[in-house]
N, C-alpha and C. Protein backbone atom coordinates (compact mmCIF):
# COMPACT_ATOMS: atom_id res chain seq x y z
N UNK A 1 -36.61 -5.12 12.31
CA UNK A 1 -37.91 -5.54 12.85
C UNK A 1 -37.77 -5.65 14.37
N UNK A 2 -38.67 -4.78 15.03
CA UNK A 2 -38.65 -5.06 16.68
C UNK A 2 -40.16 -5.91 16.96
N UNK A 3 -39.86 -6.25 18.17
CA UNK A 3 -41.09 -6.90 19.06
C UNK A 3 -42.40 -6.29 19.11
N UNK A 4 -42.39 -4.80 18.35
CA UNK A 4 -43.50 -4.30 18.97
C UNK A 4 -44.15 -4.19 16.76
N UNK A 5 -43.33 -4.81 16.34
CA UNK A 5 -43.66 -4.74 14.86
C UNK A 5 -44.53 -6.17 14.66
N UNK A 6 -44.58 -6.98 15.81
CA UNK A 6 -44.91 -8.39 15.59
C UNK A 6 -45.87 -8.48 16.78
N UNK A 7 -46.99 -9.01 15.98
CA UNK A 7 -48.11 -9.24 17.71
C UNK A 7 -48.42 -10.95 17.84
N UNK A 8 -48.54 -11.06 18.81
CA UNK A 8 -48.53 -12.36 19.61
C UNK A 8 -49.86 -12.35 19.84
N UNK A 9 -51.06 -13.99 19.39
CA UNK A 9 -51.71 -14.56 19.52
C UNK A 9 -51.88 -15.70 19.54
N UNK A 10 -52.56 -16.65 20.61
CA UNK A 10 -52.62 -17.84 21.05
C UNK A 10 -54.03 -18.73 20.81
N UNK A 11 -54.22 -19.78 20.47
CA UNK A 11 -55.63 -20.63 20.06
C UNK A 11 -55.29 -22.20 20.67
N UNK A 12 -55.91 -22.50 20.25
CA UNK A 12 -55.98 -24.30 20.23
C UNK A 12 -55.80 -25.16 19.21
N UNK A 13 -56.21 -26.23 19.17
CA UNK A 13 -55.90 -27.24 18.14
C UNK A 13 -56.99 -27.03 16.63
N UNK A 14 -57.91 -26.19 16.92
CA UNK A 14 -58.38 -25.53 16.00
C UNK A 14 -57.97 -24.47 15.41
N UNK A 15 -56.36 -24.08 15.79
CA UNK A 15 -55.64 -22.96 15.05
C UNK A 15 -54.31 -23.50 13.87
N UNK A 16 -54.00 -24.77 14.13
CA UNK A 16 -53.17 -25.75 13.92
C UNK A 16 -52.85 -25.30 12.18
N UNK A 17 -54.08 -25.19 11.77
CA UNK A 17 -54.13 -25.14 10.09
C UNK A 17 -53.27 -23.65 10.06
N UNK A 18 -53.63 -23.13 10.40
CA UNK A 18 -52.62 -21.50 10.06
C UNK A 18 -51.13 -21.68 10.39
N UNK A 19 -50.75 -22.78 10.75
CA UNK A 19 -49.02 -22.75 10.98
C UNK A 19 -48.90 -23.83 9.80
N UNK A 20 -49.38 -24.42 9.06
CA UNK A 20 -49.12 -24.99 8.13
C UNK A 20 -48.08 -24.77 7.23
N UNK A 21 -47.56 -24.07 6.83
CA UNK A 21 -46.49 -23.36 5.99
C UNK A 21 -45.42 -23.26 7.10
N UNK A 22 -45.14 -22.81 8.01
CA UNK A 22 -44.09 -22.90 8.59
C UNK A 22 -44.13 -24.06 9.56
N UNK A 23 -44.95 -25.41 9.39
CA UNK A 23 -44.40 -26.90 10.00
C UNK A 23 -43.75 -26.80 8.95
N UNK A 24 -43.91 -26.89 7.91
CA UNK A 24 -43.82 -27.48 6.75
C UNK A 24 -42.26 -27.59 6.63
N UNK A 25 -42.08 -25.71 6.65
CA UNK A 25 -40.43 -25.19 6.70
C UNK A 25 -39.50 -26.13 7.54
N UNK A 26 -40.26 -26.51 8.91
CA UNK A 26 -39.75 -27.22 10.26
C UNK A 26 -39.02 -28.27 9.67
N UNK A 27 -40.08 -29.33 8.75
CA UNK A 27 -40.14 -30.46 8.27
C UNK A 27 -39.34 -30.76 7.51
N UNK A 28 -38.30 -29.49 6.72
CA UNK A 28 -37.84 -29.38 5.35
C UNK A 28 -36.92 -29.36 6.29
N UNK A 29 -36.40 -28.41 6.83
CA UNK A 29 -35.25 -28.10 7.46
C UNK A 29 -34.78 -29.80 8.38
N UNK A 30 -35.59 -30.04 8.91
CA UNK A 30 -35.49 -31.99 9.74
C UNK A 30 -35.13 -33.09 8.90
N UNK A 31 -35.28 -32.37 7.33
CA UNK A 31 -35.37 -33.67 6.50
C UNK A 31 -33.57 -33.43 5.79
N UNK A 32 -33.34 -31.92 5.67
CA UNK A 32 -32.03 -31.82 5.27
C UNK A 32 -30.77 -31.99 5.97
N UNK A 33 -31.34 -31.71 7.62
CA UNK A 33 -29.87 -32.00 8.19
C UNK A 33 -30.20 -33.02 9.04
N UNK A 34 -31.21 -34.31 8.97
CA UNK A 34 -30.77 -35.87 9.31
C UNK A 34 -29.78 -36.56 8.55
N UNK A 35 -29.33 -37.16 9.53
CA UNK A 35 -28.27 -38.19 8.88
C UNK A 35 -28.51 -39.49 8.82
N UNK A 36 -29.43 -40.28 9.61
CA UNK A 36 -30.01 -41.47 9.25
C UNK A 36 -31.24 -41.38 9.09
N UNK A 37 -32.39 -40.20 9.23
CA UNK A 37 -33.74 -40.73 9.21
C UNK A 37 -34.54 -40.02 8.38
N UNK A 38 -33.85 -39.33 7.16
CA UNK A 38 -34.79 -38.57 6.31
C UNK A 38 -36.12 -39.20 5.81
N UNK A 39 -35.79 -40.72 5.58
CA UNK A 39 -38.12 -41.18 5.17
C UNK A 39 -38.63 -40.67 6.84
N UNK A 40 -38.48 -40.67 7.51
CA UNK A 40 -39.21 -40.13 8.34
C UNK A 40 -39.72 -39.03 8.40
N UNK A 41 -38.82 -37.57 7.92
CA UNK A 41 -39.30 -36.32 7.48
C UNK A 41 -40.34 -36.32 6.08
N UNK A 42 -39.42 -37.21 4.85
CA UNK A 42 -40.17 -37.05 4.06
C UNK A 42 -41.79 -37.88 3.93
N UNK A 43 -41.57 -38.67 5.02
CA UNK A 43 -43.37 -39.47 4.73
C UNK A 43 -44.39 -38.71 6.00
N UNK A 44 -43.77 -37.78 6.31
CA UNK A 44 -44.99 -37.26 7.48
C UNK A 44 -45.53 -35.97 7.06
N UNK A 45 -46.62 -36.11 6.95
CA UNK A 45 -47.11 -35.24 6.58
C UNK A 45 -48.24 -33.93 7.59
N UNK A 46 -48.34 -32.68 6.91
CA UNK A 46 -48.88 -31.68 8.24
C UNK A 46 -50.29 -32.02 8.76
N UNK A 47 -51.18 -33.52 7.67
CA UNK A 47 -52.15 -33.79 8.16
C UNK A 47 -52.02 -34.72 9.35
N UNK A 48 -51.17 -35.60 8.84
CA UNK A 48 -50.74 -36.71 10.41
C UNK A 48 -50.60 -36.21 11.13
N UNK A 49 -49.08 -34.99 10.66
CA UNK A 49 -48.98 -34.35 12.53
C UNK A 49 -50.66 -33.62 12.93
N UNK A 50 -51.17 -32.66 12.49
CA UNK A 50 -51.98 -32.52 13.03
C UNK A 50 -53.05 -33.21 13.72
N UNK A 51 -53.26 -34.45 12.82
CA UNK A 51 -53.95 -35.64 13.59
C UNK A 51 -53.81 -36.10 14.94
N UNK A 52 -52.21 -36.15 15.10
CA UNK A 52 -51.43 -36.53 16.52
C UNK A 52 -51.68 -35.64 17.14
N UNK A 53 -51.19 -34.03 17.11
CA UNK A 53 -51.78 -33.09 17.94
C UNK A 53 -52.89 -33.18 18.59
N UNK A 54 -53.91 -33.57 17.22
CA UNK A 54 -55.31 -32.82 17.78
C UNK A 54 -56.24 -34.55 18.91
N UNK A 55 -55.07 -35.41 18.20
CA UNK A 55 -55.66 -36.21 19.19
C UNK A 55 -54.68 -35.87 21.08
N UNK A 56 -53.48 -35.47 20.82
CA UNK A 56 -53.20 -34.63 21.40
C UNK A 56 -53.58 -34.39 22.93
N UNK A 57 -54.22 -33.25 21.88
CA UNK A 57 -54.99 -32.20 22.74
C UNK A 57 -56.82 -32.83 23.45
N UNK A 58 -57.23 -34.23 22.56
CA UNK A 58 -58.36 -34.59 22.79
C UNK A 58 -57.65 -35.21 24.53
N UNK A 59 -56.55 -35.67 25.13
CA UNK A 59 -56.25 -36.60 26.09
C UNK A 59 -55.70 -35.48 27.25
N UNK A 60 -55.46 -34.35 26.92
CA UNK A 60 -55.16 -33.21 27.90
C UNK A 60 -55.05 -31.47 26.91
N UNK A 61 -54.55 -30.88 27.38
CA UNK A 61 -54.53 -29.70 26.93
C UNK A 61 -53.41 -29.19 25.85
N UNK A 62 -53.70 -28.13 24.58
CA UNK A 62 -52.62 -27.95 23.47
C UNK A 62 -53.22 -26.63 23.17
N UNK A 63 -51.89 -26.29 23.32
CA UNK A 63 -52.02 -24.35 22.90
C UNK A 63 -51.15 -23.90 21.69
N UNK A 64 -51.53 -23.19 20.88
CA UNK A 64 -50.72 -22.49 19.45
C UNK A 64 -50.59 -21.00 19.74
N UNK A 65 -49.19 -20.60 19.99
CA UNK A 65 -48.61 -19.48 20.30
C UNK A 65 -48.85 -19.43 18.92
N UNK A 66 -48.95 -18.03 18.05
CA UNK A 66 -47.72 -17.62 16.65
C UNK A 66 -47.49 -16.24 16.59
N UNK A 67 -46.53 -15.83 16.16
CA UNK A 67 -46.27 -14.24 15.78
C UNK A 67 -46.25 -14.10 14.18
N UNK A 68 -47.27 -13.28 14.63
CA UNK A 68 -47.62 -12.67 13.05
C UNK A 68 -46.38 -11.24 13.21
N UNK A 69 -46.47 -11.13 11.64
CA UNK A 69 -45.72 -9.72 11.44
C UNK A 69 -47.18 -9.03 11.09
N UNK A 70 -47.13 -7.51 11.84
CA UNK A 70 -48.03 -6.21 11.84
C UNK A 70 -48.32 -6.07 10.53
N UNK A 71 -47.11 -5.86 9.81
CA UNK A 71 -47.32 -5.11 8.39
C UNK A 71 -47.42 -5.87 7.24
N UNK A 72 -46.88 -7.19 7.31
CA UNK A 72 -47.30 -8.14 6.23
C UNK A 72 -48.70 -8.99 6.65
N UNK A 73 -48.79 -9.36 7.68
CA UNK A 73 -50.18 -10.09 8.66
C UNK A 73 -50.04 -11.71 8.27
N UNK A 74 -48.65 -11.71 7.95
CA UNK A 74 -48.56 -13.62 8.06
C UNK A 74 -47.68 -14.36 9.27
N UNK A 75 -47.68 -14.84 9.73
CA UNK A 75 -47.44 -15.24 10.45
C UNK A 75 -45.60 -16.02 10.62
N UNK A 76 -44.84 -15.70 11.33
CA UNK A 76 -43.85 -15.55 10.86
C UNK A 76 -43.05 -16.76 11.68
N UNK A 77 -43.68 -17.32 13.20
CA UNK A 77 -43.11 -18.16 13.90
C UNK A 77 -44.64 -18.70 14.43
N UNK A 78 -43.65 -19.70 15.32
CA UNK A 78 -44.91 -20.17 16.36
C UNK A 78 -44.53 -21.49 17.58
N UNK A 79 -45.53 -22.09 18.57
CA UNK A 79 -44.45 -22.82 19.22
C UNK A 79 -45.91 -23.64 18.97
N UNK A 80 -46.05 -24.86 19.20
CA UNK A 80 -47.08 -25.90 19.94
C UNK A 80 -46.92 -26.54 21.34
N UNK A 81 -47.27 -26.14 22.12
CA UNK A 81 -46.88 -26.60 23.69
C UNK A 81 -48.85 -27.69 23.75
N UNK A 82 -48.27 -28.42 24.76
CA UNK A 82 -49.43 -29.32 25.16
C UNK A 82 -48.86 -30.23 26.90
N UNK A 83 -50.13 -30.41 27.40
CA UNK A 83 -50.25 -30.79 28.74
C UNK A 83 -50.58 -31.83 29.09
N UNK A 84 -50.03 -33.27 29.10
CA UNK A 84 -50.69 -34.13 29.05
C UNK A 84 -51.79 -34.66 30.55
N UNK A 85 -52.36 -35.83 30.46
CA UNK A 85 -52.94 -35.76 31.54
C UNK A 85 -52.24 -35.99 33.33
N UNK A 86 -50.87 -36.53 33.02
CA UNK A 86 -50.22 -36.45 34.40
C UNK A 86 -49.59 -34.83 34.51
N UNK A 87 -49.67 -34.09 34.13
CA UNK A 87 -49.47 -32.56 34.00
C UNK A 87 -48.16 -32.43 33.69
N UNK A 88 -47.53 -33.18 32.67
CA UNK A 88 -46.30 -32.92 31.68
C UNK A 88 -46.74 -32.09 30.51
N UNK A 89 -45.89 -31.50 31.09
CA UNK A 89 -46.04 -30.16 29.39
C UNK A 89 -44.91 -30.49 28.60
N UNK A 90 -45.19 -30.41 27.66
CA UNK A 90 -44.12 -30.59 26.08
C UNK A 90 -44.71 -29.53 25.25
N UNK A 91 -43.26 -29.04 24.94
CA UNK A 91 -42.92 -28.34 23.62
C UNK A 91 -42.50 -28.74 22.26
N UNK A 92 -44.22 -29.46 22.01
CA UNK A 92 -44.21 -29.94 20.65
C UNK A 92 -43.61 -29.67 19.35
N UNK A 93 -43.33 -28.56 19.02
CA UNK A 93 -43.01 -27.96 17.78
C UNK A 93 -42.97 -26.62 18.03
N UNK A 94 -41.63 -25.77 17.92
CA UNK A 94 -41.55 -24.20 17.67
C UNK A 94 -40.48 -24.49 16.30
N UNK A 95 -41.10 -22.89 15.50
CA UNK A 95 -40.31 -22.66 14.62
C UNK A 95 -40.24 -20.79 14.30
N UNK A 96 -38.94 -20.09 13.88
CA UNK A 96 -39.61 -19.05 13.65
C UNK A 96 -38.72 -18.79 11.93
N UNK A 97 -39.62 -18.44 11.09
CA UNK A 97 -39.06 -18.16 9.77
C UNK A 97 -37.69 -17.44 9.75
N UNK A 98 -36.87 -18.11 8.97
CA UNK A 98 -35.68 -17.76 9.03
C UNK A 98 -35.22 -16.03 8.95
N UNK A 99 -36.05 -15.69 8.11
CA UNK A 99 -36.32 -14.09 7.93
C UNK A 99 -35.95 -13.20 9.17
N UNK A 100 -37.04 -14.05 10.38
CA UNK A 100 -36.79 -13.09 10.90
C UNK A 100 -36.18 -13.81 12.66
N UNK A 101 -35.52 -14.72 12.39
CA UNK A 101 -34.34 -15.06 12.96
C UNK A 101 -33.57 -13.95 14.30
N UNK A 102 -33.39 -14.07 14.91
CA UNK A 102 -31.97 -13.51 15.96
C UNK A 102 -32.78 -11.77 16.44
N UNK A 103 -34.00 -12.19 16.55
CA UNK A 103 -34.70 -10.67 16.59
C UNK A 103 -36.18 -11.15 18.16
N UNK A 104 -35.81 -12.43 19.02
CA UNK A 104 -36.08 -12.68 20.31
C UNK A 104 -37.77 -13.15 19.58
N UNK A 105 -37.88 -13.66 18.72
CA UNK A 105 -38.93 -14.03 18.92
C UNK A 105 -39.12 -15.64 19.04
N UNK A 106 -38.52 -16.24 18.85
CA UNK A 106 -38.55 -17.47 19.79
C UNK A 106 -38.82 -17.61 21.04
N UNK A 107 -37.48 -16.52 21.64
CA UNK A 107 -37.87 -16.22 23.21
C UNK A 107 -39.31 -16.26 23.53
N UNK A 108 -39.65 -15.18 22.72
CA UNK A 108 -41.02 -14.53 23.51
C UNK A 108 -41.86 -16.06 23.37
N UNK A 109 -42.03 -16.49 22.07
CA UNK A 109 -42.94 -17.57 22.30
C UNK A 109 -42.62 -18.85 22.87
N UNK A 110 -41.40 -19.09 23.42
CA UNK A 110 -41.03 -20.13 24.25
C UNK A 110 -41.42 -19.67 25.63
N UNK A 111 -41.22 -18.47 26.30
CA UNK A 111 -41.88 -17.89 27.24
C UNK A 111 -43.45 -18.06 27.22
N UNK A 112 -43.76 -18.05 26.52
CA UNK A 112 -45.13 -17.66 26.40
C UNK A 112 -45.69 -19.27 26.59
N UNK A 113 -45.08 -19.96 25.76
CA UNK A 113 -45.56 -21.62 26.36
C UNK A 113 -45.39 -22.35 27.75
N UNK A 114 -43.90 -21.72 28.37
CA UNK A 114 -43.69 -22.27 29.66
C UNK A 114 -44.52 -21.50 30.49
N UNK A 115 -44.89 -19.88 30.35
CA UNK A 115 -46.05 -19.35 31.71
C UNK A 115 -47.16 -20.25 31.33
N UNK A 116 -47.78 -20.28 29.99
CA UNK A 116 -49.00 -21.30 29.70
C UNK A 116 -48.77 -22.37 30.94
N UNK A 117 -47.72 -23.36 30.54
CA UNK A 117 -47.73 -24.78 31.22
C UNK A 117 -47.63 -24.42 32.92
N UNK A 118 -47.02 -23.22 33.18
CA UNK A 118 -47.18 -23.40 34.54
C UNK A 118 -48.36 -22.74 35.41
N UNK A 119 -48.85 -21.86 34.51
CA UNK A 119 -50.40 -21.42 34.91
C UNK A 119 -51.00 -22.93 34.76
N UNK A 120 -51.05 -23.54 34.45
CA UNK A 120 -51.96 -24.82 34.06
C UNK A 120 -51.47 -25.92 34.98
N UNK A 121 -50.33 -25.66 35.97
CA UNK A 121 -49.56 -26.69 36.86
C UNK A 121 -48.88 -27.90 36.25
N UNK A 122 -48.72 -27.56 35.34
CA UNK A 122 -47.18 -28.73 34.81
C UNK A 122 -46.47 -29.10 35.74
N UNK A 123 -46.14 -30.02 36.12
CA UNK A 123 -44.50 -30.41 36.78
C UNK A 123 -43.58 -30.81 35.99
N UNK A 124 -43.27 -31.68 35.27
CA UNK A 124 -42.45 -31.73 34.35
C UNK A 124 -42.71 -31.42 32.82
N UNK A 125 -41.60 -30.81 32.88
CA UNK A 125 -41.59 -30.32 31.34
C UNK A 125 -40.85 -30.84 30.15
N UNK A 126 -40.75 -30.93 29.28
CA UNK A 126 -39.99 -31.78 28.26
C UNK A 126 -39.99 -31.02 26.77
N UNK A 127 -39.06 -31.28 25.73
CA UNK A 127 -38.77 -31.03 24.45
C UNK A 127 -38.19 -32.01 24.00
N UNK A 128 -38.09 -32.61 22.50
CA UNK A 128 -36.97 -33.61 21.87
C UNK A 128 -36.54 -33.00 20.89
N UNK A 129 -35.55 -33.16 20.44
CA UNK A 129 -34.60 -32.35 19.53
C UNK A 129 -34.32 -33.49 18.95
N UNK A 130 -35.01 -33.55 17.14
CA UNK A 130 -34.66 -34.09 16.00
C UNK A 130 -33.10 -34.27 15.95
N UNK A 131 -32.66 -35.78 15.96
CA UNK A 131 -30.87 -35.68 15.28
C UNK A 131 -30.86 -35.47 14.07
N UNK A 132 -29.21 -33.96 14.55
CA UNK A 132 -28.90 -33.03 13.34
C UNK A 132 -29.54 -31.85 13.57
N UNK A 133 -30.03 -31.54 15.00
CA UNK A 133 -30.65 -30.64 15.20
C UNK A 133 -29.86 -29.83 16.17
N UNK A 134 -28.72 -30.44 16.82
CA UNK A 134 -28.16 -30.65 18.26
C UNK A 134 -27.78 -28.98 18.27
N UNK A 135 -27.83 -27.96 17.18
CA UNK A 135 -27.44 -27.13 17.79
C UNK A 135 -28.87 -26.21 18.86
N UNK A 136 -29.55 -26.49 18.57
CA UNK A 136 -31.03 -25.92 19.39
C UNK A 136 -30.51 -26.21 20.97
N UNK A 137 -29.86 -27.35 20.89
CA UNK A 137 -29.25 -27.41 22.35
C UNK A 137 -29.50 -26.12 23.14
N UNK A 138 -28.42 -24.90 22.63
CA UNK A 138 -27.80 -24.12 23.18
C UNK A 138 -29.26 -23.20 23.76
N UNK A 139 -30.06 -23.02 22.81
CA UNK A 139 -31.60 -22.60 23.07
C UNK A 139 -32.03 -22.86 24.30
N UNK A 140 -32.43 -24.37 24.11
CA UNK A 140 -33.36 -24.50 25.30
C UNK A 140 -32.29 -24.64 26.50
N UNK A 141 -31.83 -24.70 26.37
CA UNK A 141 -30.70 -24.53 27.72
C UNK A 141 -30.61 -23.29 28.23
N UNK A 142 -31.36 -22.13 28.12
CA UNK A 142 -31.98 -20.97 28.40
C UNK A 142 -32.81 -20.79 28.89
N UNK A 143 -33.66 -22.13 28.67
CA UNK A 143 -34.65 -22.04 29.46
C UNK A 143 -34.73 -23.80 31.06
N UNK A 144 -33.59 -23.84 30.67
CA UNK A 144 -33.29 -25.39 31.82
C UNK A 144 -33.75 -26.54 31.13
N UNK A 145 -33.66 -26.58 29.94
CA UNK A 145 -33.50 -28.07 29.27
C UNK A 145 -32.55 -28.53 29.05
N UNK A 146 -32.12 -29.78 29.30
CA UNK A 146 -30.76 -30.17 29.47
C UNK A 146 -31.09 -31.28 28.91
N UNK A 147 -30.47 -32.18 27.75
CA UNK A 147 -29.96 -33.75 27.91
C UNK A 147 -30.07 -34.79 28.53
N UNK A 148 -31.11 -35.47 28.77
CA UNK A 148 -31.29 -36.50 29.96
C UNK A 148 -31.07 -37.91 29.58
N UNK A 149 -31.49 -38.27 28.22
CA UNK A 149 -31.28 -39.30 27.92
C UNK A 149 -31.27 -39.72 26.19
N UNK A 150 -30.70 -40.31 25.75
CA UNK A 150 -30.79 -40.18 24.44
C UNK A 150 -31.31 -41.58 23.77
N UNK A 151 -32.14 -41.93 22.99
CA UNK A 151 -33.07 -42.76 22.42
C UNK A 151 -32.71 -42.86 20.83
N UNK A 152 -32.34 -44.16 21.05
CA UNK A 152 -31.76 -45.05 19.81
C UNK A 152 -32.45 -45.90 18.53
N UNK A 153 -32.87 -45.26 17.25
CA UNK A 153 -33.82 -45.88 16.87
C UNK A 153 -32.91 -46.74 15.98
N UNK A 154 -33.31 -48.71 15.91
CA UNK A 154 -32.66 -49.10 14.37
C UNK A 154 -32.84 -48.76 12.96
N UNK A 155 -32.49 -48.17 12.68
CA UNK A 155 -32.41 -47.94 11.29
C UNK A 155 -31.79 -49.73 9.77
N UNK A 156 -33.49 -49.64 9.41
CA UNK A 156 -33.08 -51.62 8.45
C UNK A 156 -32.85 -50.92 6.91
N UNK A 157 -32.16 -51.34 6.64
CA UNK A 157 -31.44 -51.51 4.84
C UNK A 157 -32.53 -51.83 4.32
């Protein structure tokens, strides 16, 4: 599968419902390799998150990259980037189906969120990486995300 087998289209928080199946995957995959916080994967659901999004997007700006595949027409990845109102952009949620994995389409749609945020004048930019996730590290560090601080939640018996 090349880049030119997969087309790239972008919406708003009214596109949210068509990545449904692959949060979902996101969600599954967050819930198997935590080590202290799986009720957290397992009690959230794609209506909450979308709720959060779309309130979101009601307080500043939220864009839905996804790549569909040409020949099947489902949608195979996607990123959620959003702008808040001091012009911080976050990269809410990317995922791309394992299928089709190690074939740059992350790239493209991680690209595709940071020109978004900086056509739109972001200054700072941000991502959080689920623990048990730590290898994504190596990812966004491709694009100058680095480690700044790490946030400690208690976990009660």
């Amino acid at each position: 599968m090349n880049k030119r087998q997969i087309k790239f289209i972008h919406g708003d928080e009214s596109t949210l419902e068509e990545i449904k199946t692959l949060w979902q995957a996101l969600n599954d995959h967050h819930f198997r390799h935590s080590i202290n916080f799986k009720q957290d994967y397992s009690s959230i659901t794609f209506e909450k998150r979308k709720a959060y999004l779309t309130k979101k997007a009601a307080l500043g700006e939220l864009r839905v990259d996804q790549a569909i595949d040409k020949a099947t027409g489902l949608t195979i990845g996607y990123v959620v980037s959003s702008i808040d109102s001091e012009k911080t952009g976050e990269i809410d949620s990317i995922f791309v189906d394992e299928d089709y994995r190690g074939k740059g389409i992350g790239d493209a749609l991680i690209k595709k969120a940071l020109k978004w945020m900086d056509q739109k004048g972001a200054g700072a930019k941000i991502v959080e990486v689920a623990n048990g996730n730590e290898h994504a590290f190596a990812f966004y560090a491709k694009y100058g995300f680095l480690p700044r601080r790490t946030v400690l939640k208690q976990v009660r018996n």
